[in-house]
Protein backbone atom coordinates (compact mmCIF):
# COMPACT_ATOMS: atom_id res chain seq x y z
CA UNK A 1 0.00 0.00 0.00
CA UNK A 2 1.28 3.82 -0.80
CA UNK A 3 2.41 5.91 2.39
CA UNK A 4 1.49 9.27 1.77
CA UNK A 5 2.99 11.52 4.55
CA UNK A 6 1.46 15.27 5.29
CA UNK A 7 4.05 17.34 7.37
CA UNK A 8 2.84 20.88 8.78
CA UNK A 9 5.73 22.57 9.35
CA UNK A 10 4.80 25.35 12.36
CA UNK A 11 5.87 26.45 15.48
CA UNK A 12 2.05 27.76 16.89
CA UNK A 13 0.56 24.46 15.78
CA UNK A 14 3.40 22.59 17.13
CA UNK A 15 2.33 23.88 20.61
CA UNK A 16 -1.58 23.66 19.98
CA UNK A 17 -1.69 27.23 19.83
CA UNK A 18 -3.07 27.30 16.21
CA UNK A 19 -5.16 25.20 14.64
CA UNK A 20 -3.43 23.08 11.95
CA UNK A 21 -5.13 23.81 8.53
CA UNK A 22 -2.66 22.77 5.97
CA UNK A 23 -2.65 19.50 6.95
CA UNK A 24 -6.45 18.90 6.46
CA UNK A 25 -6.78 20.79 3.35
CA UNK A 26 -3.63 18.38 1.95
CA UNK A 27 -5.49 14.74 2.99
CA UNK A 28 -9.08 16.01 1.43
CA UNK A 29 -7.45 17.27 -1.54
CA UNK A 30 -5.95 13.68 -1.89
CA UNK A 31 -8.56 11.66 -1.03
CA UNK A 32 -10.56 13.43 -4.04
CA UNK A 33 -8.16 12.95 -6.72
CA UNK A 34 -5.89 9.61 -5.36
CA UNK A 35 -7.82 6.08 -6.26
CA UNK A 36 -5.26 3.88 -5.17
CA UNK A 37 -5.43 2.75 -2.06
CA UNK A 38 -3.01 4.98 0.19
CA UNK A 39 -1.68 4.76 4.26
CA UNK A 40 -1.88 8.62 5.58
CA UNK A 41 0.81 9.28 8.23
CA UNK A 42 0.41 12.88 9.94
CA UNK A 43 3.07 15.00 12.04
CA UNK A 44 2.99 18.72 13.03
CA UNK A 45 6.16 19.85 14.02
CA UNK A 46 7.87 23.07 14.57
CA UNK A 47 10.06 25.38 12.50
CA UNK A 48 13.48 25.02 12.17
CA UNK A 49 16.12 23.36 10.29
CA UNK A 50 17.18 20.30 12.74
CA UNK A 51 12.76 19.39 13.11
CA UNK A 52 11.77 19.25 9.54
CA UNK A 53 15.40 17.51 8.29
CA UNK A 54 14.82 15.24 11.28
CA UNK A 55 11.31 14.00 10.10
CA UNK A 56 12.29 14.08 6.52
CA UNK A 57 15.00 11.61 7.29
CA UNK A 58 13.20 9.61 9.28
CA UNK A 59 9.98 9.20 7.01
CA UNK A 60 12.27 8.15 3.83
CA UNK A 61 15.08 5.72 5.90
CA UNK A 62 12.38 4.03 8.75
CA UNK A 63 9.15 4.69 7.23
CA UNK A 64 10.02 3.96 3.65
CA UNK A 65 7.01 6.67 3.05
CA UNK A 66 6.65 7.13 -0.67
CA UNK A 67 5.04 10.38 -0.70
CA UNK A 68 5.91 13.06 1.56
CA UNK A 69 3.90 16.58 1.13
CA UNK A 70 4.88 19.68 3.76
CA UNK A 71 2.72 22.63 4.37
CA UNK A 72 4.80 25.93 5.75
CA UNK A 73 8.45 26.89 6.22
CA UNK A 74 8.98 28.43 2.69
CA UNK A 75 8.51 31.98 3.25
CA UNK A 76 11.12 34.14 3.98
CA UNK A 77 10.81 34.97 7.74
CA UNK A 78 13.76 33.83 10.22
CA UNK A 79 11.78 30.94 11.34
CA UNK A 80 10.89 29.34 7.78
CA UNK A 81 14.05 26.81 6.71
CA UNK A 82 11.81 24.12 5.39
CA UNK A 83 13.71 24.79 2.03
CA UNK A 84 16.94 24.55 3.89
CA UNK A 85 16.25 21.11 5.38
CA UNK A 86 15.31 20.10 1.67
CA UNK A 87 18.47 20.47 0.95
CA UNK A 88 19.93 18.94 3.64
CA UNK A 89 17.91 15.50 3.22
CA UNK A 90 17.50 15.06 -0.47
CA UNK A 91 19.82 13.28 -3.15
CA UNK A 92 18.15 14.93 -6.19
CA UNK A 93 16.17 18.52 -6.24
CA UNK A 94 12.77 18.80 -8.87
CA UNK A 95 13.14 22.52 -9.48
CA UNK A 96 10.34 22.40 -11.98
CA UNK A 97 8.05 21.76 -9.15
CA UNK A 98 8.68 25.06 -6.99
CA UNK A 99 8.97 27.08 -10.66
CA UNK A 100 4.99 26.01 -11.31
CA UNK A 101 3.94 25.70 -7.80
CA UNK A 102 4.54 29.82 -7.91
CA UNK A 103 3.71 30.35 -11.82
CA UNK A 104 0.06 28.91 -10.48
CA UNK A 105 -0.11 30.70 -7.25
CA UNK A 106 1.03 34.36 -9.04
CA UNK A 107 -2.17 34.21 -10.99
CA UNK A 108 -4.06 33.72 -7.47
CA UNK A 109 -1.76 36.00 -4.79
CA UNK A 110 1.09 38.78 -5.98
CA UNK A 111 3.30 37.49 -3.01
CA UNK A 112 4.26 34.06 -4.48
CA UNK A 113 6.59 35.53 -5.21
CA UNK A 114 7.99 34.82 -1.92
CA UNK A 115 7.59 31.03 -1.86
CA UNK A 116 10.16 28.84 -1.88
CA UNK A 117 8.78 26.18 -2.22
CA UNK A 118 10.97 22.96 -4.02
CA UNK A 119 11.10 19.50 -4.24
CA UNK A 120 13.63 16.32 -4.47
CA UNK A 121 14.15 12.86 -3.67
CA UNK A 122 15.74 10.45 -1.24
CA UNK A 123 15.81 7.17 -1.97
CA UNK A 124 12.14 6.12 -3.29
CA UNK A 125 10.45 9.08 -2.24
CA UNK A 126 9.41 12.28 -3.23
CA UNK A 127 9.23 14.97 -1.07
CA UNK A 128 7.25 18.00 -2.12
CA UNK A 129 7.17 21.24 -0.21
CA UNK A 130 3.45 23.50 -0.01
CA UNK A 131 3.21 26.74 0.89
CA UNK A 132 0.48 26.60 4.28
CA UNK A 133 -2.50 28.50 3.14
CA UNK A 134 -5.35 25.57 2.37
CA UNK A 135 -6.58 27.83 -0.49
CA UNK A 136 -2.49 27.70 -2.07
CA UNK A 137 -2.17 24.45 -1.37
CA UNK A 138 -4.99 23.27 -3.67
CA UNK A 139 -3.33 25.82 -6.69
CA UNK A 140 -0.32 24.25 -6.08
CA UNK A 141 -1.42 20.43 -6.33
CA UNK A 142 -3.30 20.96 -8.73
CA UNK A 143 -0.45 22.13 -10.81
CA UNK A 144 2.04 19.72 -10.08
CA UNK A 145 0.18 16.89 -9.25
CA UNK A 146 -0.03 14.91 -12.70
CA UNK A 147 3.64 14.39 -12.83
CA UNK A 148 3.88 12.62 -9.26
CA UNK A 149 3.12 9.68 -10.29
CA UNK A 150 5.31 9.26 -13.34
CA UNK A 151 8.00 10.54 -10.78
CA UNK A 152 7.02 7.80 -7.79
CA UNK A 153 7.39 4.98 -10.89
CA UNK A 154 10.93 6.46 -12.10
CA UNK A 155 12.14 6.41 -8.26
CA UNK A 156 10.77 2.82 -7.81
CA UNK A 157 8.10 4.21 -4.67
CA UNK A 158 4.88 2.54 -4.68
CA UNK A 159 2.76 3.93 -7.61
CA UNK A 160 -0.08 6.10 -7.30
CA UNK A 161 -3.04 6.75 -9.29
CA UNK A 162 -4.79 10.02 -9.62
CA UNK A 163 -8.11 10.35 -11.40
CA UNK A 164 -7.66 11.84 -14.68
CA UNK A 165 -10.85 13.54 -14.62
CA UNK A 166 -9.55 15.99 -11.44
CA UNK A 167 -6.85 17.57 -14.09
CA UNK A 168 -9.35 18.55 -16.85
């Protein structure tokens, strides 16, 4: 079965001062457009470079996740080094992924512009980071999503299938 992670990267959600939105938003947006049948593994942890690296690592070495998808960390305040830990974890970035992630959003939001988000692999899976805001999260999946499973079967994860009809 295909182990999907969702990862919400924040410090205030961390602490259960904030309630986690990103997260939510990620798992219904999946469970519309996925039809195979997929294991959903959820962590909130705070901001920094040492958490998210951390979790990345140990999702792709112990959990042999396929499918890891963050939510926050990739603006540019002191606090966001989700990018950072990308680098720090993966063998192989996927620029194209962060360059249409913000193409999509910039027709939606001026300040995509900001967004760093990016994505790469370890080992068999593919990491993908999402900016945190539900609303961006859907623009960006739905631009990048039809080439994640093309990607999964060139890494040798599990494979996924998405329903065709979702991508018009």
């Amino acid at each position: 079965m295909t182990q999907i992670a969702i990862v919400t990267v924040s410090d205030r959600a961390s602490r259960g001062e904030y309630e986690d939105l990103g997260g939510p938003a990620i798992e219904s947006w999946l469970r519309k457009v996925v039809t195979t049948p997929c294991a959903f593994i959820r962590r909130i942890i705070p901001d920094g470079l040492e958490s998210v690296r951390d979790v990345l690592v140990e999702l792709c070495d112990q959990g042999g996740v396929d499918l890891i998808l963050t939510t926050g960390g990739t603006g540019p305040s002191p606090r966001d080094l989700t990018p950072e830990a990308m680098q720090q974890v993966i063998t192989k970035e996927l620029p194209g992924f962060g360059e249409l992630m913000r193409q999509a959003s910039l027709r939606q939001v001026h300040t995509a512009i900001l967004s760093r988000q990016t994505a790469g692999v370890r080992g068999r899976s593919l990491i993908i980071n999402l900016p945190g805001k539900p609303a961006s999260i859907d623009v960006c999946l739905n631009a990048v999503f039809p080439a994640v499973p093309y990607c999964l079967e060139l890494i040798g994860a599990a494979p996924i299938i998405a329903n065709p009809a979702m991508f018009g």
